[in-house]
Protein backbone atom coordinates (compact mmCIF):
# COMPACT_ATOMS: atom_id res chain seq x y z
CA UNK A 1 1.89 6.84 -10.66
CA UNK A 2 3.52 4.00 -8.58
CA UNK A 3 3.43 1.77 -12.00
CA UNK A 4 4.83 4.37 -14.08
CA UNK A 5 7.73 4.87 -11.69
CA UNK A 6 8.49 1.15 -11.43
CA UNK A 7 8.36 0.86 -14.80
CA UNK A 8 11.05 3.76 -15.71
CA UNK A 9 13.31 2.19 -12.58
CA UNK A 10 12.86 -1.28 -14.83
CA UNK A 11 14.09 0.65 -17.85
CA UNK A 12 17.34 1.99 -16.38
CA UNK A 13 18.00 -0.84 -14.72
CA UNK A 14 17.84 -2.91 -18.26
CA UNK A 15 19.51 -0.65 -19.74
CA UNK A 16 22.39 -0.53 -17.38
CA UNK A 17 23.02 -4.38 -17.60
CA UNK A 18 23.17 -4.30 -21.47
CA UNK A 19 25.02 -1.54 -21.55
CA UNK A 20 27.76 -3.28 -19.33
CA UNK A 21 27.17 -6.50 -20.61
CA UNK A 22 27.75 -4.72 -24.36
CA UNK A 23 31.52 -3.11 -22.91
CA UNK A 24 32.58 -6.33 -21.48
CA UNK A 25 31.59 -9.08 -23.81
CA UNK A 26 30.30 -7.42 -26.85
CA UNK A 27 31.96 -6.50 -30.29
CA UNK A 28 32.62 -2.83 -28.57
CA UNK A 29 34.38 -3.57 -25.73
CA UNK A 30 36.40 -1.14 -23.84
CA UNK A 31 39.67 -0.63 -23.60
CA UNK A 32 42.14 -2.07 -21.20
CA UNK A 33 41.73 0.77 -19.13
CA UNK A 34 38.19 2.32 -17.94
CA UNK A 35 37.71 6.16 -16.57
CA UNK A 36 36.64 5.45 -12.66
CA UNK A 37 36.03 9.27 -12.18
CA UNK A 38 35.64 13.16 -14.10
CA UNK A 39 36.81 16.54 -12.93
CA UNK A 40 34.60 19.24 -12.48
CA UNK A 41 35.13 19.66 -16.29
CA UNK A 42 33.98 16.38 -17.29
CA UNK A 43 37.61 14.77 -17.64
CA UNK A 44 38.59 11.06 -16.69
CA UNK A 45 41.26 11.35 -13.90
CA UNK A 46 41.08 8.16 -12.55
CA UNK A 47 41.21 4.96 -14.20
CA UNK A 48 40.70 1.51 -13.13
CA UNK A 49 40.32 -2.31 -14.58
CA UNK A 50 37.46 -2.74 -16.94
CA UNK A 51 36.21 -5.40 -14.37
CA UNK A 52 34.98 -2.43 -12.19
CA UNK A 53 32.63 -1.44 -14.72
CA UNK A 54 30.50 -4.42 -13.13
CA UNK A 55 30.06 -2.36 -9.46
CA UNK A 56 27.40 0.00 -10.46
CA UNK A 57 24.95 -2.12 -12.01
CA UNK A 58 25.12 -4.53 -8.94
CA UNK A 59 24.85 -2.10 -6.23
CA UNK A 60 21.97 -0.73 -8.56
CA UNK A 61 20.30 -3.86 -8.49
CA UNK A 62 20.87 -4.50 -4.95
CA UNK A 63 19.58 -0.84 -4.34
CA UNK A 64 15.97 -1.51 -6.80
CA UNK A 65 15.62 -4.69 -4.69
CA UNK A 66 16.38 -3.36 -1.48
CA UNK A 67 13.69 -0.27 -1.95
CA UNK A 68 11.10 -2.95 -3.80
CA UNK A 69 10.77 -4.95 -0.37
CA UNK A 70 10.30 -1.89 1.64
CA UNK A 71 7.55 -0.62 -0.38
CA UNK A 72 5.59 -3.78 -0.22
CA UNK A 73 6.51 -5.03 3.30
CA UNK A 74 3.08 -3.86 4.67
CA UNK A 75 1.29 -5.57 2.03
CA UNK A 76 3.28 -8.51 2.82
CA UNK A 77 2.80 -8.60 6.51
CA UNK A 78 -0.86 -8.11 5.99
CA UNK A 79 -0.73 -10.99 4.10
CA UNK A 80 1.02 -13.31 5.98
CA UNK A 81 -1.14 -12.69 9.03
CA UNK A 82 -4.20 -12.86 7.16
CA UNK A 83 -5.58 -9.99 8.05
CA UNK A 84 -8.42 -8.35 5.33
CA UNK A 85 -6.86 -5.12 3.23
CA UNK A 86 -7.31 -1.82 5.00
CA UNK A 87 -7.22 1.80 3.57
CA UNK A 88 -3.12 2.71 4.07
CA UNK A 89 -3.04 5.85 5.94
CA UNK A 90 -1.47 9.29 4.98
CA UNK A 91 2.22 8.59 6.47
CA UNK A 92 2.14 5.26 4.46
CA UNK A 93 1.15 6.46 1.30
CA UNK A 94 3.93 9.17 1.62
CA UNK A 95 6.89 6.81 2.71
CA UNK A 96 5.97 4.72 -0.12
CA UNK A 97 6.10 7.13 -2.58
CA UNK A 98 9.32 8.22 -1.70
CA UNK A 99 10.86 4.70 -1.70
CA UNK A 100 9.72 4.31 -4.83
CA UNK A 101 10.60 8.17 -5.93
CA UNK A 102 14.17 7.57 -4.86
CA UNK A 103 14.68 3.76 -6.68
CA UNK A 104 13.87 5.50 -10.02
CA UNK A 105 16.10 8.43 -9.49
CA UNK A 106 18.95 6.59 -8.04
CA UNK A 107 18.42 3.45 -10.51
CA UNK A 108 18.70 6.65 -13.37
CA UNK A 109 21.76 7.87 -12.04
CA UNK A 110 23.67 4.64 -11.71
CA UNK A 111 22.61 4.20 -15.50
CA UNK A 112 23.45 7.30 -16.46
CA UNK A 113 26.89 7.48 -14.73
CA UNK A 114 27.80 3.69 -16.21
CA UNK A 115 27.03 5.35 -19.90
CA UNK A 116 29.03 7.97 -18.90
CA UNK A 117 32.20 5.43 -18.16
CA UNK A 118 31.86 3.77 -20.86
CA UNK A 119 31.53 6.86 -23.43
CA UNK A 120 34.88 8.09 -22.29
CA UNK A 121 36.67 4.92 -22.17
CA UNK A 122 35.88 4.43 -26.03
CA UNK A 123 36.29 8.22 -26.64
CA UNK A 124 39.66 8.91 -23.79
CA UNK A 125 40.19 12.18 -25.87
CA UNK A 126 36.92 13.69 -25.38
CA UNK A 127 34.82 15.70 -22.15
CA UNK A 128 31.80 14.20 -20.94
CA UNK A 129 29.19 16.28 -20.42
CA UNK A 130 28.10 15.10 -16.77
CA UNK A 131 24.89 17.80 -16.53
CA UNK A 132 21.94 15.17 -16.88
CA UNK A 133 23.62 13.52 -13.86
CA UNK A 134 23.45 16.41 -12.06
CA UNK A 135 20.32 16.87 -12.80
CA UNK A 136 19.19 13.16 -11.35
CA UNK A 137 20.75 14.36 -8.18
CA UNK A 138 19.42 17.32 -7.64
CA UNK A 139 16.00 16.07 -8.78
CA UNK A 140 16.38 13.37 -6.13
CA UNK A 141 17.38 15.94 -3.60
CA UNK A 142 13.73 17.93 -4.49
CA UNK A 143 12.22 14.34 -3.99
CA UNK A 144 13.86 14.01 -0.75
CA UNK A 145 12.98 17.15 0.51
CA UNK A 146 9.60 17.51 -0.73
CA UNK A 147 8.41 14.10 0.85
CA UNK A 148 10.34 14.95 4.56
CA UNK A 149 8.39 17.95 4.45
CA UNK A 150 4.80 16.32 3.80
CA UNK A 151 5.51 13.50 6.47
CA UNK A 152 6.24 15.78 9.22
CA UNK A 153 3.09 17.71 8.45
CA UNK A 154 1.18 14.48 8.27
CA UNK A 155 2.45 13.41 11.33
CA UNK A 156 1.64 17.44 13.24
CA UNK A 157 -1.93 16.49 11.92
CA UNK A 158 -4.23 15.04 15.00
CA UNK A 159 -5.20 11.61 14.05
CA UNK A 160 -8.66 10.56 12.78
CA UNK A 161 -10.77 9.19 16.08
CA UNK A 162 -12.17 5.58 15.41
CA UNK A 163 -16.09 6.28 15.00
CA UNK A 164 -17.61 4.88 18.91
CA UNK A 165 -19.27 1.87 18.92
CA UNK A 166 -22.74 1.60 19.59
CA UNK A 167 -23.32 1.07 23.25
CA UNK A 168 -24.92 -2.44 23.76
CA UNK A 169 -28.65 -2.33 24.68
CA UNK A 170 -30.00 -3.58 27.76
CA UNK A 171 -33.10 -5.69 28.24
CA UNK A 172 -35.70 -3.55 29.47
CA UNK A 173 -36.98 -4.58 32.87
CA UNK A 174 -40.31 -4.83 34.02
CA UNK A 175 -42.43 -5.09 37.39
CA UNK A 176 -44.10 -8.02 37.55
CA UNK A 177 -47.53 -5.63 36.85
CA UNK A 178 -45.78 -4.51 34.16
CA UNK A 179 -45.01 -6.68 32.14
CA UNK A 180 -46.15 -7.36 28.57
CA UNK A 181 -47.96 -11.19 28.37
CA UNK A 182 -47.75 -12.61 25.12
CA UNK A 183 -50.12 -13.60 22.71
CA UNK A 184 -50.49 -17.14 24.19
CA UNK A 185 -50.15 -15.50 27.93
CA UNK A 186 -53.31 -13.27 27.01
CA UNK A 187 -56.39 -14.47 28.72
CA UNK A 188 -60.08 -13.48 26.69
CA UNK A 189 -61.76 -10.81 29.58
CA UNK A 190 -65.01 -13.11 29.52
CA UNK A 191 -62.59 -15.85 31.05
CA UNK A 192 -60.87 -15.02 34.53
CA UNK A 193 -57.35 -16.23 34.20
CA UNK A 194 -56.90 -19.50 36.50
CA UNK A 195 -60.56 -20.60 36.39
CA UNK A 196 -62.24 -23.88 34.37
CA UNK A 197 -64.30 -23.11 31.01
CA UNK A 198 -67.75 -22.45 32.23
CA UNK A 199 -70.38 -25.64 30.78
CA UNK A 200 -73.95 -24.58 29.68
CA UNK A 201 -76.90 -27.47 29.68
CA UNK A 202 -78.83 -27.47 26.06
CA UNK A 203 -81.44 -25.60 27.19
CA UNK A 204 -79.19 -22.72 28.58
CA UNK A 205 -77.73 -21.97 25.16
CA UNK A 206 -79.14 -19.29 22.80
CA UNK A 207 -81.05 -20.24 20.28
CA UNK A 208 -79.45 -17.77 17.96
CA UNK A 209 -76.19 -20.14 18.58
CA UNK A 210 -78.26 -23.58 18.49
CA UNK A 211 -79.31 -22.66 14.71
CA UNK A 212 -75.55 -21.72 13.52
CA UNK A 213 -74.91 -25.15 14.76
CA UNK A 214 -77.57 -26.57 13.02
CA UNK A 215 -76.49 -24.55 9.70
């Protein structure tokens, strides 16, 4: 969803510049003097130089660039300290999605409200109809409220307890009696431990043993 949105704040935000760049330099160019705001009923009252047609798509971009860095600035901080990418929590996934929310919706109505400008500068005579800009408001108003109403839940919610590490094991201790000998420690029961290998003369030895020797 976080693609989509950027994508549709990339749109209006296109579509803004060439749609100012169109009533400034173009073959349609406005006239002399630009609507700067409507009445209720969607008349100009105000006019201005067409020059200030150029204020809304800057302080759009400067608005789409300013909400960009904040929704990446954890990704970027985790980045610069080199640390390995962790699972963004509730509260972060919810602040981002409202940056982002509100950069398409505002980006929208700073198009929308430029179109409207220039449509009644080439048309003084006629009302614009200013309802889908309304609509962009109070849509971003829902946004607004929607997402300040999840975040203070998330944050009400106890927070997830780190699992416990295991508890380090300790040696086992032994008596001396007690403990284990290893395999080269172990001494054969027909050989007291500490004592020389006992010698046998030729005749002492078995016969049984004398003929495997002989074998």
């Amino acid at each position: 969803m976080r693609k989509i949105l950027e994508g549709i704040s990339l749109i209006a935000l296109v579509l803004l510049v060439i749609d100012t760049f169109l009533a400034l330099v173009g073959p349609l160019r406005v006239p002399e003097k630009v609507p700067t705001h409507f009445d209720m009923a969607g008349r100009a009252d105000r006019f201005g130089d067409p020059a200030s047609l150029q204020q809304l798509p800057v302080a759009a971009l400067l608005i789409y660039l300013l909400l960009t860095f904040i929704a990446i600035y954890p990704s970027l901080a985790e980045r610069s300290t080199f640390e390995a990418p962790r699972i963004p929590s509730r509260m972060e996934v919810l602040v981002t999605g409202l940056v982002t929310w509100i950069k398409a919706e505002a980006v929208w109505i700073f198009a929308v409200f430029q179109m409207a400008l220039i449509h009644a500068a080439r048309n003084p005579d006629a009302a614009v109809s200013l309802i889908w800009i309304w609509i962009l408001i109070a849509a971003l108003a829902v946004t607004i409220l929607w997402h300040v109403i999840a975040i203070v839940r998330a944050r009400r919610l106890p927070a997830e307890a780190p699992a416990p590490a295991p508890a380090p094991q300790v040696p086992q201790s032994y008596s001396y009696e007690e403990a284990p000998l290893s395999p080269k420690d172990e001494t054969p029961a027909s050989q007291p431990a500490g004592e020389a290998p006992q010698s046998y003369s030729w005749e002492e030895i078995p016969q049984s043993f004398k003929d495997k020797i002989g074998e």
